[in-house]
C-alpha atoms as a PDB file:
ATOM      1  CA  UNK A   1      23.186  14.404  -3.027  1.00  0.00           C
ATOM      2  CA  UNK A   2      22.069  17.341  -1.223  1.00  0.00           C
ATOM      3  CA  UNK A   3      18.502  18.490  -0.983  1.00  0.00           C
ATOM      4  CA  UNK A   4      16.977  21.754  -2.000  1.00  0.00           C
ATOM      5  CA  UNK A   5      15.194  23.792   0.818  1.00  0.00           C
ATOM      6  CA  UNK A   6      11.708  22.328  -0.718  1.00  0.00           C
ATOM      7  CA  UNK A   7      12.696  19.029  -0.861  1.00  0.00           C
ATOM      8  CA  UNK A   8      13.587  19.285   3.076  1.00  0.00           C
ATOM      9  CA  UNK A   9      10.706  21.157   4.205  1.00  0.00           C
ATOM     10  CA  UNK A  10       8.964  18.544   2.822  1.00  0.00           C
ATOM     11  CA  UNK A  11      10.642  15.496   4.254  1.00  0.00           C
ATOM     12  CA  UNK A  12      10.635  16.962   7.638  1.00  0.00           C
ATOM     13  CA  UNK A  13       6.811  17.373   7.195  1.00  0.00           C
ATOM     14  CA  UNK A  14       6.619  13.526   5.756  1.00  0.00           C
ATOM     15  CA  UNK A  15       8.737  12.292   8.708  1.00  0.00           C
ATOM     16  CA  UNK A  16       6.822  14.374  11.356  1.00  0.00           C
ATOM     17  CA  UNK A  17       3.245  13.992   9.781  1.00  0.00           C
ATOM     18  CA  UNK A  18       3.780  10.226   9.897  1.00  0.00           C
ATOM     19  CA  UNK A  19       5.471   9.852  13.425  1.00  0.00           C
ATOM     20  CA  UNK A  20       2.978  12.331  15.398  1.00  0.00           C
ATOM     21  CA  UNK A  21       0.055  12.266  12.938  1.00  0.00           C
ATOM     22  CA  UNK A  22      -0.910  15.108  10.811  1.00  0.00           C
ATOM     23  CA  UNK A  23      -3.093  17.184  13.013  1.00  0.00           C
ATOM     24  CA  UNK A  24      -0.702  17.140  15.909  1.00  0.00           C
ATOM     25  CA  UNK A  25       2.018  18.802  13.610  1.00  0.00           C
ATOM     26  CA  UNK A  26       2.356  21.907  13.845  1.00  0.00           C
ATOM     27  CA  UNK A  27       3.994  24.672  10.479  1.00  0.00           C
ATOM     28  CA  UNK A  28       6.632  25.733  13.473  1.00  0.00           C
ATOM     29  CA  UNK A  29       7.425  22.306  14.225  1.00  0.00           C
ATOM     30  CA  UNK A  30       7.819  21.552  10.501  1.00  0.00           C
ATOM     31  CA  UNK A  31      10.034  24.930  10.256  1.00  0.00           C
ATOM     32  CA  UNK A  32      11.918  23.771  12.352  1.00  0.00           C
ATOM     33  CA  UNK A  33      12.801  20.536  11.880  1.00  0.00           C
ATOM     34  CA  UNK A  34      13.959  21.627   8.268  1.00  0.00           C
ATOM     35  CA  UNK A  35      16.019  24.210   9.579  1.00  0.00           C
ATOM     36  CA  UNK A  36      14.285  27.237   7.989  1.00  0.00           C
ATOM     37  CA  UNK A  37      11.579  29.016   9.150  1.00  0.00           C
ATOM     38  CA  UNK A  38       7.761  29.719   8.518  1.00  0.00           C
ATOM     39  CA  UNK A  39       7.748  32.128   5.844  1.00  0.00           C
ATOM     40  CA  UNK A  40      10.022  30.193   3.712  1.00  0.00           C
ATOM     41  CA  UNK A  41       8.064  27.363   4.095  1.00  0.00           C
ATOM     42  CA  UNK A  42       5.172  29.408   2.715  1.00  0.00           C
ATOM     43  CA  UNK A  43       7.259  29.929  -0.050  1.00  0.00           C
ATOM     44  CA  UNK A  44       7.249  26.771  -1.474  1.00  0.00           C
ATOM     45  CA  UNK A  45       3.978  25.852   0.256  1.00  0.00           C
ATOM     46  CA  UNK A  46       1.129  28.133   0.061  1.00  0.00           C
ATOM     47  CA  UNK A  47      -1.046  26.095   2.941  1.00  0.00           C
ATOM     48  CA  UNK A  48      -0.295  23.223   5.640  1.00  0.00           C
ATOM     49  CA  UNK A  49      -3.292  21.716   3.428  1.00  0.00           C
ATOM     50  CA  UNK A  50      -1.293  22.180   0.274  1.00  0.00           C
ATOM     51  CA  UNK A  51       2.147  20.429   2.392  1.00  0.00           C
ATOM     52  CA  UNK A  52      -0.141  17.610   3.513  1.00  0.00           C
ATOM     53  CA  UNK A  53      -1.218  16.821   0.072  1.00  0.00           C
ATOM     54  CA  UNK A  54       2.820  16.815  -1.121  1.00  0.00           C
ATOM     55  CA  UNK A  55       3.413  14.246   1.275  1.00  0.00           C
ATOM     56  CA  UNK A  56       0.672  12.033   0.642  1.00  0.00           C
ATOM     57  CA  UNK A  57       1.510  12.838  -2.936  1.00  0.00           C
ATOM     58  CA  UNK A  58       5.121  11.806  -2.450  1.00  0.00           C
ATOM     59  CA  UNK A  59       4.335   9.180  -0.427  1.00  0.00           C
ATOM     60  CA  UNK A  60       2.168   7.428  -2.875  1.00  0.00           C
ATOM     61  CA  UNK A  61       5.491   7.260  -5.694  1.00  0.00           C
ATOM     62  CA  UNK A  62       7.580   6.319  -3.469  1.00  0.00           C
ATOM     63  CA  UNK A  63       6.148   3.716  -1.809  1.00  0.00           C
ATOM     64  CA  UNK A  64       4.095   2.052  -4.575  1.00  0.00           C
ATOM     65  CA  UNK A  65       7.707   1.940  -6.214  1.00  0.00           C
ATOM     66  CA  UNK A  66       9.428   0.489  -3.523  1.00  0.00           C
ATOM     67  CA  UNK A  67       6.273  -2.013  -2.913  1.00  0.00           C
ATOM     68  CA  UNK A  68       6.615  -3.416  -6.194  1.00  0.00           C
ATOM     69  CA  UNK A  69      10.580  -3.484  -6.434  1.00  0.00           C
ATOM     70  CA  UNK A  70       9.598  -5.729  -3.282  1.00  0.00           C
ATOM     71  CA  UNK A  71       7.753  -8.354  -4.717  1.00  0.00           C
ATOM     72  CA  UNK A  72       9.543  -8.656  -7.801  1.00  0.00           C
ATOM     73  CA  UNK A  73      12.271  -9.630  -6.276  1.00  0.00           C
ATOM     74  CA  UNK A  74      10.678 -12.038  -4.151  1.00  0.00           C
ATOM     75  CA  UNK A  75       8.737 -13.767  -6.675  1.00  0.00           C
ATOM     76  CA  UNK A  76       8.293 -14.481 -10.358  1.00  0.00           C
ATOM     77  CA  UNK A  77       5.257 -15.250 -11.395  1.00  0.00           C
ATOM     78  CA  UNK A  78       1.817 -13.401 -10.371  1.00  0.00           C
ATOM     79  CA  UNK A  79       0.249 -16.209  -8.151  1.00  0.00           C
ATOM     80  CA  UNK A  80       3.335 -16.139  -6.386  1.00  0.00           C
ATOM     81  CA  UNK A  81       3.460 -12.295  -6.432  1.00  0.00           C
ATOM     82  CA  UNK A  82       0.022 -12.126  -4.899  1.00  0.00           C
ATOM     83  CA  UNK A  83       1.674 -14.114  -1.458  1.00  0.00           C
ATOM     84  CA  UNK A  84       4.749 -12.335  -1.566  1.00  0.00           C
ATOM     85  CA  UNK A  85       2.638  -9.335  -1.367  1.00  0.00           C
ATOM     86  CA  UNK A  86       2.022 -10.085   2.493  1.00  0.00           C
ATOM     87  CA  UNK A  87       5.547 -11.337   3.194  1.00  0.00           C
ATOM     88  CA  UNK A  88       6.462  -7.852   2.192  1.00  0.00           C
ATOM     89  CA  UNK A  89       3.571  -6.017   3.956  1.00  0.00           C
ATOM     90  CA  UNK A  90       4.407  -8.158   6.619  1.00  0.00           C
ATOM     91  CA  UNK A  91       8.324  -6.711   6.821  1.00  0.00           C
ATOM     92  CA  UNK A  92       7.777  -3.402   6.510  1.00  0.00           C
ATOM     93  CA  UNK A  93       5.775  -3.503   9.394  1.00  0.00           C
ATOM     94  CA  UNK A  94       8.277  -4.952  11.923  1.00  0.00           C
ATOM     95  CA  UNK A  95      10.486  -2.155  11.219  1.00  0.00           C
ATOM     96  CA  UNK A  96      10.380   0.174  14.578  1.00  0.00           C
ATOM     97  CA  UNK A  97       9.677   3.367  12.346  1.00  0.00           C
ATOM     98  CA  UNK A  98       6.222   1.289  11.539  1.00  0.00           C
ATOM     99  CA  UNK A  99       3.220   3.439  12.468  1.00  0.00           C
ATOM    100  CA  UNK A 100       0.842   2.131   9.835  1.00  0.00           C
ATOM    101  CA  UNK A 101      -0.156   2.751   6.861  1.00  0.00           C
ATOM    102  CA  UNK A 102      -0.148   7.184   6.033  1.00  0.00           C
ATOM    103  CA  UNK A 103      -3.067   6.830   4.198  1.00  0.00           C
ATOM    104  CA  UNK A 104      -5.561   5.163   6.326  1.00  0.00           C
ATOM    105  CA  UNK A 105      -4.206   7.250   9.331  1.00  0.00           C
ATOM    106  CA  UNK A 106      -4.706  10.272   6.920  1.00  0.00           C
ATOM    107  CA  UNK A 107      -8.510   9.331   6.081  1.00  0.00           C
ATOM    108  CA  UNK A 108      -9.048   8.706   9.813  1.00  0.00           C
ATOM    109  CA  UNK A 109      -8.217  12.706  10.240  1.00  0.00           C
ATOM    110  CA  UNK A 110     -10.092  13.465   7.605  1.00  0.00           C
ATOM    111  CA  UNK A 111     -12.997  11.462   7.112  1.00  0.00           C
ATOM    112  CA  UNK A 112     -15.827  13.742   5.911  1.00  0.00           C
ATOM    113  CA  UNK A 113     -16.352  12.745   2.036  1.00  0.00           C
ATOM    114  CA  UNK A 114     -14.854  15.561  -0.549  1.00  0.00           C
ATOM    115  CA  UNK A 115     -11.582  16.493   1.247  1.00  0.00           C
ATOM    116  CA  UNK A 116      -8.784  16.090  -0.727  1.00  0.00           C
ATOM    117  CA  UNK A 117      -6.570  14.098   1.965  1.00  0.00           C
ATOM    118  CA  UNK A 118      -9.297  11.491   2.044  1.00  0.00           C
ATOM    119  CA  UNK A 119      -9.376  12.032  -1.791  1.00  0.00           C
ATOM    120  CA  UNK A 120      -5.853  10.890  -2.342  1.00  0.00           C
ATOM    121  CA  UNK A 121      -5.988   8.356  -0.168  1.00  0.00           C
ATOM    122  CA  UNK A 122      -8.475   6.557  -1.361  1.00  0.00           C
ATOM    123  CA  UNK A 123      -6.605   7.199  -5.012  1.00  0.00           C
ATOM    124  CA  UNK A 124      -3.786   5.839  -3.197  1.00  0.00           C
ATOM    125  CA  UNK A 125      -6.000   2.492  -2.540  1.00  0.00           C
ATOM    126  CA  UNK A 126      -7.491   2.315  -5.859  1.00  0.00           C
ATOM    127  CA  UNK A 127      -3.702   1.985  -7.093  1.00  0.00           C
ATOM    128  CA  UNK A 128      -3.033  -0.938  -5.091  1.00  0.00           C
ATOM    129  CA  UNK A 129      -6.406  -2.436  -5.683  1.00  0.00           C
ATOM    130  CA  UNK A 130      -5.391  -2.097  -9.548  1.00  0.00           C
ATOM    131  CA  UNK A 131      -1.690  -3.700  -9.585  1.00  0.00           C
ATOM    132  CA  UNK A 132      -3.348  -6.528  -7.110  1.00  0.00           C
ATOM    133  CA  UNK A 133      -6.394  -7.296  -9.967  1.00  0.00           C
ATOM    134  CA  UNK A 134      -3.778  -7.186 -12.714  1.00  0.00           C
ATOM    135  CA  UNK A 135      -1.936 -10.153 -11.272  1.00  0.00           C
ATOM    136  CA  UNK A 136      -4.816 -12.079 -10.292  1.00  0.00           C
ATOM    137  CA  UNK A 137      -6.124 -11.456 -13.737  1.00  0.00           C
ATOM    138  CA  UNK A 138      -2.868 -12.929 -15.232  1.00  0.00           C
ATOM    139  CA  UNK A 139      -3.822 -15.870 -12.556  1.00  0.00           C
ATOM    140  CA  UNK A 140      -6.400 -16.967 -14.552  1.00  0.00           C
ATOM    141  CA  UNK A 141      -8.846 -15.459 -11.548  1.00  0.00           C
ATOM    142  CA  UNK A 142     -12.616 -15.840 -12.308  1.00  0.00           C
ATOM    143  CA  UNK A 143     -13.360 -12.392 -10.784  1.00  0.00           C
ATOM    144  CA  UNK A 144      -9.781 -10.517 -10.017  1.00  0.00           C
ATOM    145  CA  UNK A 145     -11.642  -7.395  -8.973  1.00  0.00           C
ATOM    146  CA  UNK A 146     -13.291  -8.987  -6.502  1.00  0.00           C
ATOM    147  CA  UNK A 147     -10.421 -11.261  -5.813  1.00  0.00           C
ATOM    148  CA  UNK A 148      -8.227  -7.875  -5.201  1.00  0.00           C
ATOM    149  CA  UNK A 149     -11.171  -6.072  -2.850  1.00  0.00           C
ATOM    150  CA  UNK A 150     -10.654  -9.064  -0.717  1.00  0.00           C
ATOM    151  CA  UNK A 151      -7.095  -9.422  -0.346  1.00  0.00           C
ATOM    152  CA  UNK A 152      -6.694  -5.385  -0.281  1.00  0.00           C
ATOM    153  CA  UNK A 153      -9.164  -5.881   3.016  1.00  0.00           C
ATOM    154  CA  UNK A 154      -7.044  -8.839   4.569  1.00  0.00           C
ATOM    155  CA  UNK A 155      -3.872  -6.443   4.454  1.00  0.00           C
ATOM    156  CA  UNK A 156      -5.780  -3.281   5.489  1.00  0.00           C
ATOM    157  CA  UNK A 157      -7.074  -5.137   8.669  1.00  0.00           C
ATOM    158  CA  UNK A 158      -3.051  -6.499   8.944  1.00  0.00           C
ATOM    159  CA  UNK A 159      -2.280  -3.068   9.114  1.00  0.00           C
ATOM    160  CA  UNK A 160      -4.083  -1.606  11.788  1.00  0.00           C
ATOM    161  CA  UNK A 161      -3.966  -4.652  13.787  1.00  0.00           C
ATOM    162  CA  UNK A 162      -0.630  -4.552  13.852  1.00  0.00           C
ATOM    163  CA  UNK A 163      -0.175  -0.822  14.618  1.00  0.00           C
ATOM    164  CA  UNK A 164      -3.053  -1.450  17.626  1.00  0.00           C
ATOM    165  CA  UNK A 165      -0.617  -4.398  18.763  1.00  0.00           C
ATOM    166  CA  UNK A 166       2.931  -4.790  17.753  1.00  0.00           C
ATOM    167  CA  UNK A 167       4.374  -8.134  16.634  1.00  0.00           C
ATOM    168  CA  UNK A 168       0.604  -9.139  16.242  1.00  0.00           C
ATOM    169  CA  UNK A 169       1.636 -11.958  13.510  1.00  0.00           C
ATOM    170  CA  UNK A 170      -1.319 -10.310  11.537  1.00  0.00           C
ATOM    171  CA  UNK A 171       0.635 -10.416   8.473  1.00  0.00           C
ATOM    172  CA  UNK A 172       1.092 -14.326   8.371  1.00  0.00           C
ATOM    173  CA  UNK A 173      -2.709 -14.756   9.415  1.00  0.00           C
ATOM    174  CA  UNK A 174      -4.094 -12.632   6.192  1.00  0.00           C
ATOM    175  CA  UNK A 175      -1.433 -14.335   4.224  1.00  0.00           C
ATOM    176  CA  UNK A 176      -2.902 -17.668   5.271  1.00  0.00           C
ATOM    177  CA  UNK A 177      -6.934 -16.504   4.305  1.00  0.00           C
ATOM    178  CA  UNK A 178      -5.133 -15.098   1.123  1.00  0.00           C
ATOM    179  CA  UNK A 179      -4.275 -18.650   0.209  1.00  0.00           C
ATOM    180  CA  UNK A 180      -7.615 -19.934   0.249  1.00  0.00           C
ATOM    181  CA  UNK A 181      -9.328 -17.312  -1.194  1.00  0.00           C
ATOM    182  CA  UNK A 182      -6.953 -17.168  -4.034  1.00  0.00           C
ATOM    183  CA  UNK A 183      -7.305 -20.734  -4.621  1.00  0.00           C
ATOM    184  CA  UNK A 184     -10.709 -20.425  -4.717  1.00  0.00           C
ATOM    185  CA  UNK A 185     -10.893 -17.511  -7.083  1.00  0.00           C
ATOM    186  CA  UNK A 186      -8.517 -19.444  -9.531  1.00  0.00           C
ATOM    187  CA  UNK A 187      -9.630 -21.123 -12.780  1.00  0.00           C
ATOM    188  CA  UNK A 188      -9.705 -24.919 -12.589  1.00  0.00           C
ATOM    189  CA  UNK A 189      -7.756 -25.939 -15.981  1.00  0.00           C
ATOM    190  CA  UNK A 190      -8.872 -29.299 -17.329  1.00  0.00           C
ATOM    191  CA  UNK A 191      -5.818 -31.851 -17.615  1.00  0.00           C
ATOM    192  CA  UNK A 192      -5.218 -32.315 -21.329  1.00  0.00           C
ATOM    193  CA  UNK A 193      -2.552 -34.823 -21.301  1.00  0.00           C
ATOM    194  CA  UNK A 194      -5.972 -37.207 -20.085  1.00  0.00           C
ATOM    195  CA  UNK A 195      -7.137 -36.390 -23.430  1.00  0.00           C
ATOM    196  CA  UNK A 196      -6.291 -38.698 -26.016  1.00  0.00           C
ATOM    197  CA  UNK A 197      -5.664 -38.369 -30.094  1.00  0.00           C
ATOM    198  CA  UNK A 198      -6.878 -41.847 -31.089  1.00  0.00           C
ATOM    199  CA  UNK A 199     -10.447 -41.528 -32.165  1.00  0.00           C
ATOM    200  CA  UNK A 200     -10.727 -45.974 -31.502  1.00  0.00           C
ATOM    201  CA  UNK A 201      -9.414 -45.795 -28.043  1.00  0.00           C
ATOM    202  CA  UNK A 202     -12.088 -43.001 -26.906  1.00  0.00           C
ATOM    203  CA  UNK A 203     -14.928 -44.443 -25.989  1.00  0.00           C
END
């Protein structure tokens, strides 16, 4: 399937802006890495600002449905979806296009509190955050919010280590905290098969 002029102006910015970093990429350099040139890039995109936001935009759908594709096929129920949440993390960043996650580099351009790149990101967070409290809420968690701020912070920290040092093993490490802290977090259910029916043999 071939791809509208849009649609490749705005891969070649997703590709570039995630390679060389956002600031560092230029319109030109977008222009011309989609074959086209500047004022037909305005065209579809009034404002680097307003391409930046498409990709992170983008980004966020595609990856968040790729992400969970990922762990549903690697496990079946949500405890074990919760670990096979960091054996996934954990693959997509050994690939040799990994430069870490396009949100936290994107916030780390634009820190200062009401921009809209550090807006979606954070959006983009509060997504992940969500689908990682739902199954730790089907878990029988005692506090899945705060069950899902931890593990979200064990695979940020993953992240960056890894893009500070390749082949850190990060992923495995936060997997392993992940273990206890979910184990902690869960529900003890009593054993009712101790129980017994017989009102004379209680005693």
């Amino acid at each position: 399937m071939s791809l509208n002029l849009q649609e490749k102006i705005l891969r070649a910015a997703s590709e570039l802006f995630y390679s060389q970093g956002i600031r560092a990429t230029g319109v030109e350099a977008i222009a011309k890495a989609a074959n086209t040139t500047k004022m037909s890039l305005y065209k579809y995109f009034m404002s680097k600002d307003d391409l930046v936001l498409a990709f992170l935009r983008k980004r966020d759908e595609d990856f968040r449905g790729w992400f969970v594709d990922q762990v549903d096929g690697k496990a079946d129920t949500p405890k074990a979806k919760l670990l096979a949440v960091f054996d996934v993390i954990g693959e997509w960043m050994a690939i040799p296009e990994f430069r870490g996650c396009a949100f936290i580099n994107a916030a780390a351009e634009f820190p200062l509190a009401g921009n809209p790149v550090l807006q979606v990101s954070a959006e983009f967070y509060d997504h992940f955050r969500r689908y990682i409290a739902d199954l730790a809420e089907q878990c029988g968690s005692k506090s899945p919010e705060s069950l899902a701020l931890q593990l979200s912070l064990l695979l940020e920290g993953a992240i960056v280590s890894e893009q500070m040092k390749r082949h850190s093993g990060s992923a495995e490490q936060a997997k392993q905290a992940a273990i206890i802290l979910i184990e902690h977090s869960i529900i003890d259910i009593p054993d009712t098969s101790l129980l017994t029916s017989n009102p004379g043999e209680q005693q």
